[in-house]
Protein backbone atom coordinates (compact mmCIF):
# COMPACT_ATOMS: atom_id res chain seq x y z
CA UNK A 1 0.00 0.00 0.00
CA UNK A 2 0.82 3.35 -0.40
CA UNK A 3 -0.59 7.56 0.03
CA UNK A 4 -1.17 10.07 -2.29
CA UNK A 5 -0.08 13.69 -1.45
CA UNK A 6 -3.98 13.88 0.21
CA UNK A 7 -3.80 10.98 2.49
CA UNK A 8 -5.48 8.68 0.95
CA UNK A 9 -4.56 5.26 0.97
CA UNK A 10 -3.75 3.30 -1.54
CA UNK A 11 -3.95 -0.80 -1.50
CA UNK A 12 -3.42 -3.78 -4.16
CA UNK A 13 -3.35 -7.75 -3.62
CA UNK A 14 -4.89 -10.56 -4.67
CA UNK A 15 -8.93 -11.51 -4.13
CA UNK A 16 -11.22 -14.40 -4.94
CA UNK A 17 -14.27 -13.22 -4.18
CA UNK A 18 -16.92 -11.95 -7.00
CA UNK A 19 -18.16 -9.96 -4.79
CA UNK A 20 -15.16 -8.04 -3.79
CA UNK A 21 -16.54 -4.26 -3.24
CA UNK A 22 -15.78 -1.94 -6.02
CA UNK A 23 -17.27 1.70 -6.82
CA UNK A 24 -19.41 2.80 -9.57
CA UNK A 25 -17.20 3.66 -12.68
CA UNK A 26 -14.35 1.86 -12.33
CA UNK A 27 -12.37 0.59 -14.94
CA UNK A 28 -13.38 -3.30 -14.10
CA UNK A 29 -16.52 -4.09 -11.44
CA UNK A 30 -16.30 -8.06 -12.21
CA UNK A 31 -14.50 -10.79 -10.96
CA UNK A 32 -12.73 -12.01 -14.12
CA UNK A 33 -12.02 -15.36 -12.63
CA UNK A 34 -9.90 -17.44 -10.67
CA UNK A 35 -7.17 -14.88 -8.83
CA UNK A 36 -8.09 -11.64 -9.52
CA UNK A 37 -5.68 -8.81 -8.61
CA UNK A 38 -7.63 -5.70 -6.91
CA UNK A 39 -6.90 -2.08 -6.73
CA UNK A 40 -8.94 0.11 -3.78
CA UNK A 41 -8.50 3.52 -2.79
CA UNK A 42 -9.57 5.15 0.74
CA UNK A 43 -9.85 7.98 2.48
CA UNK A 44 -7.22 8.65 5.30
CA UNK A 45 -9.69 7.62 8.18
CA UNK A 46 -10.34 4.21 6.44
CA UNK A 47 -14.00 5.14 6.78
CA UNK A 48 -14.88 5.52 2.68
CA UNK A 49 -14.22 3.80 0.05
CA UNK A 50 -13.71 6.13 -2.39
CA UNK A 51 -12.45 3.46 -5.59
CA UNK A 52 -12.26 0.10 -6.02
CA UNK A 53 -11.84 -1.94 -9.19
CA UNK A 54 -10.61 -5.53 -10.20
CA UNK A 55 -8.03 -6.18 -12.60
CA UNK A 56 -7.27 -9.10 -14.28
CA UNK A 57 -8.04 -11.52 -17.19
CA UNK A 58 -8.96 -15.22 -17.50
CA UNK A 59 -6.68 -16.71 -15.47
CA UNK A 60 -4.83 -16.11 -11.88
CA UNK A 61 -3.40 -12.69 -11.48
CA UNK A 62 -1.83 -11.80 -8.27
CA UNK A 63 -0.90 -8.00 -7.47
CA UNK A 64 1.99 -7.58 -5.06
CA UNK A 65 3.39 -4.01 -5.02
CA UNK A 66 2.03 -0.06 -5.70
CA UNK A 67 3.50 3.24 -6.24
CA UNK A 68 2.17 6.38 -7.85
CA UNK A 69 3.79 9.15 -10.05
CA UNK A 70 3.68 13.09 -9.03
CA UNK A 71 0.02 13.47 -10.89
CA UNK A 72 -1.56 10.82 -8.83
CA UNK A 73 -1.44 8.08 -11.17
CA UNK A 74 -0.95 4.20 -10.09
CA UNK A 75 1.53 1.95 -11.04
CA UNK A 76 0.79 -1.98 -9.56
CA UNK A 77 2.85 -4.75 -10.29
CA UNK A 78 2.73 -8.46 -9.79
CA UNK A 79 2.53 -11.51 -12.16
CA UNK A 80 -0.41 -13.08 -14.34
CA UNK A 81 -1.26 -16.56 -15.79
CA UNK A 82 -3.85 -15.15 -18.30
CA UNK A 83 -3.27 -14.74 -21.83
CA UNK A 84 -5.81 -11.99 -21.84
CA UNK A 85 -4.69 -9.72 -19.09
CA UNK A 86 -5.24 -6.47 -20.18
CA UNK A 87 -2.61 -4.99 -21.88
CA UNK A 88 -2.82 -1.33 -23.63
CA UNK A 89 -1.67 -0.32 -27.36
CA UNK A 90 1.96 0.35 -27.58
CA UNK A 91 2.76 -1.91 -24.49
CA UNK A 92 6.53 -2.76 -24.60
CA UNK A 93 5.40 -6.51 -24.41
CA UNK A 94 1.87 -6.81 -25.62
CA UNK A 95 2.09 -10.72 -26.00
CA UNK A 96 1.99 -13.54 -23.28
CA UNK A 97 5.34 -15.13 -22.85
CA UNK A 98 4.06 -18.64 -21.20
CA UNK A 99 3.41 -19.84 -17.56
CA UNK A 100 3.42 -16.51 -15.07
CA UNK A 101 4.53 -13.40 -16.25
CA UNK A 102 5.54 -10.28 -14.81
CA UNK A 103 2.88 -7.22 -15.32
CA UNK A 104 3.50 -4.09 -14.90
CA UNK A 105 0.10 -1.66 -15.37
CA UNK A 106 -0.75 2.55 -14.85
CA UNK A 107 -4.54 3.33 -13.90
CA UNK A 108 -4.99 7.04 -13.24
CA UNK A 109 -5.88 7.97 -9.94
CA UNK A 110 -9.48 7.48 -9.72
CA UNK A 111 -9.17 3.57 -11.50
CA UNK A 112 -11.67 4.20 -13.89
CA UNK A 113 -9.22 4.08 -16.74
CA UNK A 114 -5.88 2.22 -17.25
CA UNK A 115 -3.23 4.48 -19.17
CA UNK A 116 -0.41 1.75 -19.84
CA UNK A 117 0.06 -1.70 -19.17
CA UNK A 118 2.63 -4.13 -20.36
CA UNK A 119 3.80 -7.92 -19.97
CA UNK A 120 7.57 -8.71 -18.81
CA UNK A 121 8.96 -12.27 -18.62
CA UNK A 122 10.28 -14.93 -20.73
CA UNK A 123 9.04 -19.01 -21.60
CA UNK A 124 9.02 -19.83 -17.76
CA UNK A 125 7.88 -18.19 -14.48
CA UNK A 126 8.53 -14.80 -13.71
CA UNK A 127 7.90 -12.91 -10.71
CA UNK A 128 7.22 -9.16 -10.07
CA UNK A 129 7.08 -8.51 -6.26
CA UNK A 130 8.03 -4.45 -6.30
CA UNK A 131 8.29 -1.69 -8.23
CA UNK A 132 8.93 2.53 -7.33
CA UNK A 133 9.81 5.26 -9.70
CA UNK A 134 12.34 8.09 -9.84
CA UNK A 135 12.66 11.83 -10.00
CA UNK A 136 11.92 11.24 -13.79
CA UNK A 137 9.00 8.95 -13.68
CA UNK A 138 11.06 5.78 -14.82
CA UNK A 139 9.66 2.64 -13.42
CA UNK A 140 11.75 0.55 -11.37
CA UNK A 141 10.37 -3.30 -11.15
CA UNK A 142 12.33 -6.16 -9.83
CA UNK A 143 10.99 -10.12 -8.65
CA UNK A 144 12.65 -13.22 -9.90
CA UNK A 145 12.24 -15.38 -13.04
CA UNK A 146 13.20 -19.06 -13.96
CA UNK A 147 13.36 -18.15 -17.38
CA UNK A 148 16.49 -18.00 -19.44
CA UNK A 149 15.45 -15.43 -21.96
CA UNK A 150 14.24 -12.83 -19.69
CA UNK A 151 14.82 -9.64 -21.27
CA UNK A 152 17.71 -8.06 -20.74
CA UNK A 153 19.55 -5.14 -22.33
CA UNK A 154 22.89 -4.55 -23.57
CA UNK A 155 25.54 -3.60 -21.33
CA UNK A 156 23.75 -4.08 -18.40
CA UNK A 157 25.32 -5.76 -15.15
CA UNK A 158 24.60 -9.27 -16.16
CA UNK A 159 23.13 -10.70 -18.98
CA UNK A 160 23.27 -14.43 -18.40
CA UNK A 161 20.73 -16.81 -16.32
CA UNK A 162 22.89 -18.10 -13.59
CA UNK A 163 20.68 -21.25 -12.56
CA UNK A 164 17.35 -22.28 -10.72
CA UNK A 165 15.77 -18.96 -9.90
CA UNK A 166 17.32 -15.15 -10.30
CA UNK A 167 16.51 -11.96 -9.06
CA UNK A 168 15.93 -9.45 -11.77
CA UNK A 169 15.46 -5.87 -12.05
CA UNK A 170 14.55 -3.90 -14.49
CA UNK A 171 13.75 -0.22 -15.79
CA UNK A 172 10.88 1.00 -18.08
CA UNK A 173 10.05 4.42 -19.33
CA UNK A 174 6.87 6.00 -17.66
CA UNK A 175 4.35 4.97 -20.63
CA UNK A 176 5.46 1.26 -20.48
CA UNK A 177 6.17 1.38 -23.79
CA UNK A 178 10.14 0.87 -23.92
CA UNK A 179 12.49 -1.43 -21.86
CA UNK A 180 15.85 1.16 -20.70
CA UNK A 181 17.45 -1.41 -18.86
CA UNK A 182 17.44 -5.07 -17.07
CA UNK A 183 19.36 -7.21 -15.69
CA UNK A 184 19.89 -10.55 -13.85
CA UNK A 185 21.09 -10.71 -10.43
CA UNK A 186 21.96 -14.12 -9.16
CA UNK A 187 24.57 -17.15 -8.78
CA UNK A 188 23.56 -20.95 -9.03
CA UNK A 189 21.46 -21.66 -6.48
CA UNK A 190 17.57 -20.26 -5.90
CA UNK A 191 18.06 -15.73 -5.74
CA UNK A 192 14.73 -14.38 -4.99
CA UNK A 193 13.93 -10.89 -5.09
CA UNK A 194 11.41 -9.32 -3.02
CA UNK A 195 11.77 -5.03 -2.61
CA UNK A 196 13.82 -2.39 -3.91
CA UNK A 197 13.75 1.45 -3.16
CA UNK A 198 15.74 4.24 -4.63
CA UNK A 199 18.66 6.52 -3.02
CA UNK A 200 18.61 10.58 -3.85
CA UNK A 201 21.45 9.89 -6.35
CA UNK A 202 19.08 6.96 -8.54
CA UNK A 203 21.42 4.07 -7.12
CA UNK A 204 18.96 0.54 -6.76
CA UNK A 205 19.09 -1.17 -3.41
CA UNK A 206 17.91 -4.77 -3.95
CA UNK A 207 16.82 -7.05 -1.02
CA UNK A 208 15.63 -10.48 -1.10
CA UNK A 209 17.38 -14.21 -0.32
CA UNK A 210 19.71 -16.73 -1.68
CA UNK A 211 20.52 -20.33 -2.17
CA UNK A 212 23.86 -19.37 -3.70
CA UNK A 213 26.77 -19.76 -1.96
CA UNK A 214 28.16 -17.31 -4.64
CA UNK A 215 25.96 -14.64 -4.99
């Protein structure tokens, strides 16, 4: 969870109920099926809800971290099993890569409308568990994947899938559309990846655990 500049609170996760309470105009007021992940918004007091809506597609969808930009505007990440999660023209990744993938979508403040919203992952289980942006409204998303063709981008700290699970983090422009940078993080053994939070100066701290005796 996280507040705006008002107070309000802010809240994403993972629901199974159709009956989970949304408000009148949001962008999706039906359970989809299966996991759905959930967005809710409410006042400071936690007495009003003042929006609510699902989002999701066919299959399990699971929404594990929040953040929003300097006009109010959301940014939730997690990871998907449906081919038909919603994903918006443009999307950097506007295709499902095979068994969970990482999402990454922007609903304006009020979730009635969703502004961007891409895939991320390769041919085998990816993760997102966090995501924040910086002073330029970059977005910042890191979990861990099993797959060996996550995308990564040239130059970048490591470009190779060390084995079992790694952490990876990555770097999109605000609209979602473009990939800036990504990396693996990881030795042999299982890396998992679970937060990560920016200094004044952009550096990435990274926190999670490891199997790897050489990490």
């Amino acid at each position: 969870l996280t507040l705006d500049t008002g107070g309000n609170v802010y809240v994403t996760g993972v629901t199974w109920s159709t009956d989970f309470p949304t408000t009148n105009g949001a962008y999706d007021t039906f359970y989809n099926n299966s996991d759905d992940v959930f967005v809710s918004k409410l006042d400071g007091g936690l007495t009003s809800l003042l929006a609510s809506t699902y989002l999701g597609g066919s299959d399990n969808d699971w929404g594990n971290s929040l953040t929003l930009d300097t006009s109010g505007d959301v940014y939730v990440t997690g990871y998907t099993y449906s081919t038909d999660f919603p994903i918006t023209s443009g999307a950097y990744d506007n295709s499902y890569n095979d068994g969970a993938d990482v999402f990454v979508s922007k609903l304006n403040s009020g979730l009635t409308s969703p502004l961007a919203s891409t895939y991320l992952g390769g041919t085998n289980d990816d993760y997102g568990h966090s995501l924040v942006l910086d002073t330029n409204g970059h977005v910042y998303v890191m979990g861990y994947t099993y797959s060996t063709d996550f995308p990564n981008t040239s130059g970048a700290y490591d470009t190779f899938f060390n084995g079992d699970a790694d952490v990876f983090v990555s770097k999109l422009n605000s609209g979602l559309t473009s990939l800036l940078a990504s990396t693996y993080l990881g030795g042999p053994g299982g890396d998992v990846g679970y937060s990560l939070a920016l200094d004044t100066s952009g550096d990435v701290y990274v926190m999670g655990n490891t199997d790897s005796t050489d990490f």
